[in-house]
Protein backbone atom coordinates (compact mmCIF):
# COMPACT_ATOMS: atom_id res chain seq x y z
CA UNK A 1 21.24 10.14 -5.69
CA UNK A 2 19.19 7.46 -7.44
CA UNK A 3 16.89 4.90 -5.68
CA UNK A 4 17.36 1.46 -5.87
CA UNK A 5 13.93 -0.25 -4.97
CA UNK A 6 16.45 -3.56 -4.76
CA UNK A 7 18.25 -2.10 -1.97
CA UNK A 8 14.06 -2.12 0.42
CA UNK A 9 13.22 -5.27 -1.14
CA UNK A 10 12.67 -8.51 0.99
CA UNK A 11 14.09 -11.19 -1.36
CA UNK A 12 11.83 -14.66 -1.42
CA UNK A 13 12.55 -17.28 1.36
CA UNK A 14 14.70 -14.36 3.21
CA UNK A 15 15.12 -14.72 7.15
CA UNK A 16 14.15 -10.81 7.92
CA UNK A 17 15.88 -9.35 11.27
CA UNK A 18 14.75 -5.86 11.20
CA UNK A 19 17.69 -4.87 13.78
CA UNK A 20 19.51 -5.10 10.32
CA UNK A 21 17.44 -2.95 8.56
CA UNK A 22 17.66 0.77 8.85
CA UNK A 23 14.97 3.22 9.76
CA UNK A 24 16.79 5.83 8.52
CA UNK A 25 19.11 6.07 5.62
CA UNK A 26 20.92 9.04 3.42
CA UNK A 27 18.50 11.53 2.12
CA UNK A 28 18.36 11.42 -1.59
CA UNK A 29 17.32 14.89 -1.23
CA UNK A 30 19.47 18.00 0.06
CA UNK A 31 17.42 20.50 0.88
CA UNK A 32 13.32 20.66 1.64
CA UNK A 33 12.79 22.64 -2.34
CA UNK A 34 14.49 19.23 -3.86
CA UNK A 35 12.92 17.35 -1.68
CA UNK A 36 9.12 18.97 -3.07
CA UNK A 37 10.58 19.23 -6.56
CA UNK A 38 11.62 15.25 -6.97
CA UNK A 39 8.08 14.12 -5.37
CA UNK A 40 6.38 16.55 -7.91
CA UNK A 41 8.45 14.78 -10.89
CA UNK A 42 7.26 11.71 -9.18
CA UNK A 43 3.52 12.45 -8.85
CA UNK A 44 3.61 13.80 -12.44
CA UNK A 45 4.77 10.70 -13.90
CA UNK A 46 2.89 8.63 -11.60
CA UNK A 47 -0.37 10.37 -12.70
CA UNK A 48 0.35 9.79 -16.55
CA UNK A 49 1.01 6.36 -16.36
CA UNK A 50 -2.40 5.78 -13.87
CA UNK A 51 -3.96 7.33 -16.90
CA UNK A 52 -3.26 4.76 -19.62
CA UNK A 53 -3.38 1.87 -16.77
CA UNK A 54 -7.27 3.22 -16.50
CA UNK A 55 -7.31 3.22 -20.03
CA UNK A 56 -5.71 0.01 -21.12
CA UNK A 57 -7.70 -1.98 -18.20
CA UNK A 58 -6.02 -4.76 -18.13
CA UNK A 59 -4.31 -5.14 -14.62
CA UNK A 60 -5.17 -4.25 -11.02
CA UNK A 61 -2.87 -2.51 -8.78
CA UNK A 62 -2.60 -3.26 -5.29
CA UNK A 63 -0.71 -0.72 -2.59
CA UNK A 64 -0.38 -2.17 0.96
CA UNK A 65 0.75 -0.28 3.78
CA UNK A 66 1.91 -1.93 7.22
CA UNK A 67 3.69 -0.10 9.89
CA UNK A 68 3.77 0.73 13.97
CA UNK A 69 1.65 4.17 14.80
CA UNK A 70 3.14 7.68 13.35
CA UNK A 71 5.16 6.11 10.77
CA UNK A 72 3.62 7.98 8.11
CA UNK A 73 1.52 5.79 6.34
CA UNK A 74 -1.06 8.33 5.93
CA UNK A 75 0.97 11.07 5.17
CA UNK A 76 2.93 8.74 2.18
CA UNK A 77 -0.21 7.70 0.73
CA UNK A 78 -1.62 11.39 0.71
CA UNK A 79 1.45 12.74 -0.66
CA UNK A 80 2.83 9.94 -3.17
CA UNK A 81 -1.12 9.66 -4.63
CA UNK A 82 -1.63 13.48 -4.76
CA UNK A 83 -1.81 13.71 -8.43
CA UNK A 84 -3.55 10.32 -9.25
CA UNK A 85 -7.18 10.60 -10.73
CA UNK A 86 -9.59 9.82 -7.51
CA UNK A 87 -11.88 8.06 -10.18
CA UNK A 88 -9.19 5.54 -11.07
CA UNK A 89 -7.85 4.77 -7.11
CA UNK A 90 -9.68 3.96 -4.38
CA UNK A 91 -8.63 3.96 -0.20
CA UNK A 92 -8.98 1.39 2.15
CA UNK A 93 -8.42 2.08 5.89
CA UNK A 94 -9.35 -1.17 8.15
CA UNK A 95 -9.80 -0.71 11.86
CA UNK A 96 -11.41 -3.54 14.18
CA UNK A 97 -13.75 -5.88 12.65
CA UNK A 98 -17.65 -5.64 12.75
CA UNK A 99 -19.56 -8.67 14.19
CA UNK A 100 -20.72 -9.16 10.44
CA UNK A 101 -17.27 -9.65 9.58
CA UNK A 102 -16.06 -11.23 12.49
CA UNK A 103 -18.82 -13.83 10.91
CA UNK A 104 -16.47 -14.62 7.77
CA UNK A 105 -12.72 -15.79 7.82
CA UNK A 106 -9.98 -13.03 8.23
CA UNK A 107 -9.70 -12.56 4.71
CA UNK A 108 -13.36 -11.86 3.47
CA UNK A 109 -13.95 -8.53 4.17
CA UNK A 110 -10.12 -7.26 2.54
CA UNK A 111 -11.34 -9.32 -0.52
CA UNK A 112 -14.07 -7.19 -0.83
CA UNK A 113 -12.50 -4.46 -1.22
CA UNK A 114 -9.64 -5.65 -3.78
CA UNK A 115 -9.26 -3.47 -6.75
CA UNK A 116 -11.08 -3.62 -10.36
CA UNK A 117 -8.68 -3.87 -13.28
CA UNK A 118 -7.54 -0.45 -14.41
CA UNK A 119 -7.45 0.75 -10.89
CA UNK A 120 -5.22 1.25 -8.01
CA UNK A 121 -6.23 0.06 -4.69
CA UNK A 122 -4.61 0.99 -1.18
CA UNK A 123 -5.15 -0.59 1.76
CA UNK A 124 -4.21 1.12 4.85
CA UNK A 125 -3.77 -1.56 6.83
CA UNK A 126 -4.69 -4.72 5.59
CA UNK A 127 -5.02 -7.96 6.18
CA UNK A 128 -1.67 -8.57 7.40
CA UNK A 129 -3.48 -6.71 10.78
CA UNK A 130 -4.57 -11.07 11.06
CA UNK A 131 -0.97 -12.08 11.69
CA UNK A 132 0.52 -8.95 13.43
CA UNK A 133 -1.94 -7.45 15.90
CA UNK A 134 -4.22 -10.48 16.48
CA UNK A 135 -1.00 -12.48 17.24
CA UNK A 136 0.06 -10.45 19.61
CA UNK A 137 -2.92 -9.97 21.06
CA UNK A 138 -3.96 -13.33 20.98
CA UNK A 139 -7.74 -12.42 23.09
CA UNK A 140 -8.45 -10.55 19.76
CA UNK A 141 -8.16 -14.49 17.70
CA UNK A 142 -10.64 -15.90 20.56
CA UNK A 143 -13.26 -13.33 19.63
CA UNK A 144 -12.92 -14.44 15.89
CA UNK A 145 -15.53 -17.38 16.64
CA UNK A 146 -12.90 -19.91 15.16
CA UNK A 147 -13.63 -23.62 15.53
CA UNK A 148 -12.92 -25.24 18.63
CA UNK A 149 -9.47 -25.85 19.42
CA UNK A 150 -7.96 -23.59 16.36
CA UNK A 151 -7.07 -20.67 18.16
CA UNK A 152 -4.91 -23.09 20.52
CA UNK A 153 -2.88 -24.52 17.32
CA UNK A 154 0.80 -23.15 17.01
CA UNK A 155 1.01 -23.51 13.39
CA UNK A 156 -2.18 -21.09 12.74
CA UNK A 157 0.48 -18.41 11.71
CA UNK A 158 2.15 -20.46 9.67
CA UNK A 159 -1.65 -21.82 8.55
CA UNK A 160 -2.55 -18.28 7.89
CA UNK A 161 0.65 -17.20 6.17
CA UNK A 162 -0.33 -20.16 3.27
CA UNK A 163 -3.83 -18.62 2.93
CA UNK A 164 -2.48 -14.80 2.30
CA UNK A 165 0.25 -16.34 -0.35
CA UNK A 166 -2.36 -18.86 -2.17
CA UNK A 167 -4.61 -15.02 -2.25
CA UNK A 168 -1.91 -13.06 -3.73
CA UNK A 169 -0.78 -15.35 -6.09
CA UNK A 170 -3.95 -16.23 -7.22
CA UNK A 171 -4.61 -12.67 -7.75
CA UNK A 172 -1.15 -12.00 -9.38
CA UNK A 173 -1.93 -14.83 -11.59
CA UNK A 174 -5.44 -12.86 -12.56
CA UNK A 175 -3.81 -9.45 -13.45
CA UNK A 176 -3.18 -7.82 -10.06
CA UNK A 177 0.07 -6.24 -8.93
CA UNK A 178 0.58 -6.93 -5.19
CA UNK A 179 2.96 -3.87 -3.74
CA UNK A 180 4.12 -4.20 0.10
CA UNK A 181 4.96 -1.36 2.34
CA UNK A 182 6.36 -2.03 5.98
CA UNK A 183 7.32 1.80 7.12
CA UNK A 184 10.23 0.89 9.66
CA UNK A 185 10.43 3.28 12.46
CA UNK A 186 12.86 3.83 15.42
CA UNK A 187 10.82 3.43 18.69
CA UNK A 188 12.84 6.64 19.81
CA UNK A 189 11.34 8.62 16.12
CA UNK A 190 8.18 7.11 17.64
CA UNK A 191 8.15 8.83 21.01
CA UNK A 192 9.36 11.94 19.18
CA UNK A 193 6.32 12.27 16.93
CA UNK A 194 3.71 10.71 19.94
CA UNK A 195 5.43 13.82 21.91
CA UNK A 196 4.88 16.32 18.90
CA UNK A 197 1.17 14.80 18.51
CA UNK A 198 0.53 16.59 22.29
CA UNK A 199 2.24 19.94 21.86
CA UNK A 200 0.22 20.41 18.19
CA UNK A 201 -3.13 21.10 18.98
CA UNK A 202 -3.94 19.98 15.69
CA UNK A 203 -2.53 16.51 15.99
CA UNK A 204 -4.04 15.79 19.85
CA UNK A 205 -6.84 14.15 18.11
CA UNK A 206 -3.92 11.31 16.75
CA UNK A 207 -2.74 10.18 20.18
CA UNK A 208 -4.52 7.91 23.10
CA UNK A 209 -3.58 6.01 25.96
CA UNK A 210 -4.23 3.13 23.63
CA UNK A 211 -1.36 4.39 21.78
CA UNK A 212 0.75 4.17 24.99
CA UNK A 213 -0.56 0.77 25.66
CA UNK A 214 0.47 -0.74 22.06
CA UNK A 215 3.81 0.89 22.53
CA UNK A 216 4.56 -1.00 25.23
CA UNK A 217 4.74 -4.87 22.93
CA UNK A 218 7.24 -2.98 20.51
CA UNK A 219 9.63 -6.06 20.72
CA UNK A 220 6.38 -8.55 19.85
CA UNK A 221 5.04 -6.36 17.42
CA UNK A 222 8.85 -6.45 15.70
CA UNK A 223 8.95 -10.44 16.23
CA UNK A 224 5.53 -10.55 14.07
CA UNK A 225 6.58 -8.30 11.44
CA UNK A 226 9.71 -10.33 11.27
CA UNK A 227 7.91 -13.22 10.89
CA UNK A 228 5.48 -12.01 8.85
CA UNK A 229 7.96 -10.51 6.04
CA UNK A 230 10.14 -13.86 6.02
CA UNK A 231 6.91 -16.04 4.94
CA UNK A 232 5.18 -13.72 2.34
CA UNK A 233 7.30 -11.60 0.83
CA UNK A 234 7.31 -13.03 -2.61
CA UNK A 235 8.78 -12.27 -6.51
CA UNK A 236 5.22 -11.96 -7.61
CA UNK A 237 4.05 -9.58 -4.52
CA UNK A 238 7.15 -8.44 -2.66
CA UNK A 239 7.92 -6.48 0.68
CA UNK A 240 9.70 -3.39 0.91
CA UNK A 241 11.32 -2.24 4.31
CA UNK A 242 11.28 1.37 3.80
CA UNK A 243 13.21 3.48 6.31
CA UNK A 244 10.68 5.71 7.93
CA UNK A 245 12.26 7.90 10.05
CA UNK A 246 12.51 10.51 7.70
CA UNK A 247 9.20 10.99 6.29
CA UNK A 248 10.12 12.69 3.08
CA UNK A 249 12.63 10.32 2.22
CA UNK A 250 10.39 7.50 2.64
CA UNK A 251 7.95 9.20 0.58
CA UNK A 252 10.44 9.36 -2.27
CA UNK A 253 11.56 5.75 -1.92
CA UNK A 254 7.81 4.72 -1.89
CA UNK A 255 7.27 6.82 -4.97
CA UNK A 256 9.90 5.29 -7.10
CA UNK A 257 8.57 1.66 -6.21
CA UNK A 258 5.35 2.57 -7.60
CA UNK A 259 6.26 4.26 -10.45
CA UNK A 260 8.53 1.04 -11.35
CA UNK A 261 6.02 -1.07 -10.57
CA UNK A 262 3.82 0.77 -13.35
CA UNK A 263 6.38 0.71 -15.77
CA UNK A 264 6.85 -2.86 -15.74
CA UNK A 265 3.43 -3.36 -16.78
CA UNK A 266 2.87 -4.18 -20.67
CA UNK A 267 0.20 -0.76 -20.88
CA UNK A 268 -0.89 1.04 -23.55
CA UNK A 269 -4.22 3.27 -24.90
CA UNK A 270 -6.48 1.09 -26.62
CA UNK A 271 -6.50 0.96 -30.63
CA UNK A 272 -9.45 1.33 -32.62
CA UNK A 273 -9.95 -1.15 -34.65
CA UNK A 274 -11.20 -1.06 -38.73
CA UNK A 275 -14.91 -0.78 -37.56
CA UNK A 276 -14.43 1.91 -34.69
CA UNK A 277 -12.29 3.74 -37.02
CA UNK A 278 -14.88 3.66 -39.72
CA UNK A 279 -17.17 4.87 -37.26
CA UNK A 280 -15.70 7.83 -35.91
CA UNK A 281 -14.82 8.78 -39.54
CA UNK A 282 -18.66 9.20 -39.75
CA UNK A 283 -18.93 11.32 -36.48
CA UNK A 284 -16.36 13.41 -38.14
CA UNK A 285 -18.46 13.96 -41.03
CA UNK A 286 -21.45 15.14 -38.75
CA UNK A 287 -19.41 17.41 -36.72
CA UNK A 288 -17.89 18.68 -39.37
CA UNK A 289 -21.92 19.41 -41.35
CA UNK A 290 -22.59 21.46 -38.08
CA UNK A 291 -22.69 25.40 -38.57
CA UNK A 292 -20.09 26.70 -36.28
CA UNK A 293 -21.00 28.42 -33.74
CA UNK A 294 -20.69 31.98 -33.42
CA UNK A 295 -18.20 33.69 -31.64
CA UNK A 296 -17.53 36.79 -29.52
């Protein structure tokens, strides 16, 4: 079964209701060994093209990655990325703001971490945390030391949502290639995997009563990401609603966005040009005056 990325794609100016998006669709994979042979095809190709997008250096590459607790964002990222050359890709994970940064607006200390061309960023959360969790938790935007009177305003969303598009299309407009990931998950997959998270030893370390606690503004949380996907998913930095239920699944739908992200970039090795050519010629000549050396 092929993947259409079309088919996860928030189209500009659309009016998102995630009630009418899946979490969970057909498996383009029948059986686990498929499943771990497609990703490996996936990663394979993935990892060539990340070499001659190092190489070529001319655009950035920008992963985002937005979703409610245990819908696999770090599991997609770890699998999906496995093969890609660390020194070309680098990992953002963003938790609650430092007082430093809660001294800058809500998008200086993302900015800082944007990726160099020829390079691959991820953010792990980003700063689409500034219209999701901060709006529902509106005490969290009266600790952000905002001018008096802002943090009353009803249009600060909307306010907010026209900074994050003037970013990314600024930054599309520069050579970066904006990617958005919103992993949708059931609330019932949720409880499954919160419930799994406390019979794994190994996994008790991933659950909290603050887990609990968020769980409990599910239907806010989905208002906000509705809202949120309507305003900025764009043609030049567009959101994908992947169904998250099944992990694996998602990881292959994720996999084949990237890797057609890639190949619409114009990328190729670098050419060497008369002089460069001239001059390796010449460090051919001195390799080749060295006595080889002996052997065994």
């Amino acid at each position: 079964m092929k993947i259409k990325r079309k088919d996860f794609r928030v189209e500009e100016g659309e009016k998102v209701k995630l009630k009418d998006w899946p979490t969970w669709v057909k498996p383009v994979y029948q059986s686990k060994e498929q499943y771990q042979e497609r990703l490996a095809r996936q990663v394979e190709e993935l990892s060539a093209l990340q070499q001659i997008h190092y190489a070529s250096n001319r655009y950035a590459v920008l992963l985002i990655f937005q979703a409610m607790d245990a819908a696999g964002k770090d599991g997609a990222i770890r699998h999906v990325m496995s093969g890609i050359n660390p020194q070309g890709c680098q990992v953002f994970s963003f938790q609650h703001p430092s007082m430093t940064e809660l001294d800058h607006d809500f998008l200086w200390r993302t900015t800082q971490c944007l990726p160099e061309r020829g390079r691959i960023g991820i953010f792990n959360r980003s700063y689409y945390e500034e219209v999701l969790i901060v709006r529902v938790h509106p005490e969290i935007l009266r600790s952000q030391k905002l001018p008096e009177g802002v943090h009353g305003d009803k249009n600060i969303w909307q306010e907010r949502y026209r900074s994050i598009l003037d970013l990314e299309s600024h930054l599309h407009r520069n050579g970066t290639r904006i990617v958005k990931f919103f992993l949708h998950l059931s609330q019932e997959e949720q409880r499954k995997r919160f419930l799994e998270r406390i019979d794994q030893p190994e996994k008790n370390w991933k659950l909290s009563q603050a887990d609990i606690e968020e769980r409990k503004h599910w239907k806010k949380y989905m208002t906000a990401y509705e809202d949120c996907l309507s305003a900025t998913s764009t043609k030049a930095a567009p959101w994908y609603v992947v169904p998250a239920d099944d992990k694996e699944n998602a990881r292959l739908i994720i996999a084949q966005v990237v890797l057609e992200t890639f190949k619409s970039l114009d990328m190729r090795y670098p050419e060497a040009d008369e002089k460069h050519r001239q001059e390796l010629q010449a460090i051919r000549q001195l390799l080749m005056q060295e006595a080889p050396s002996p052997t065994k």
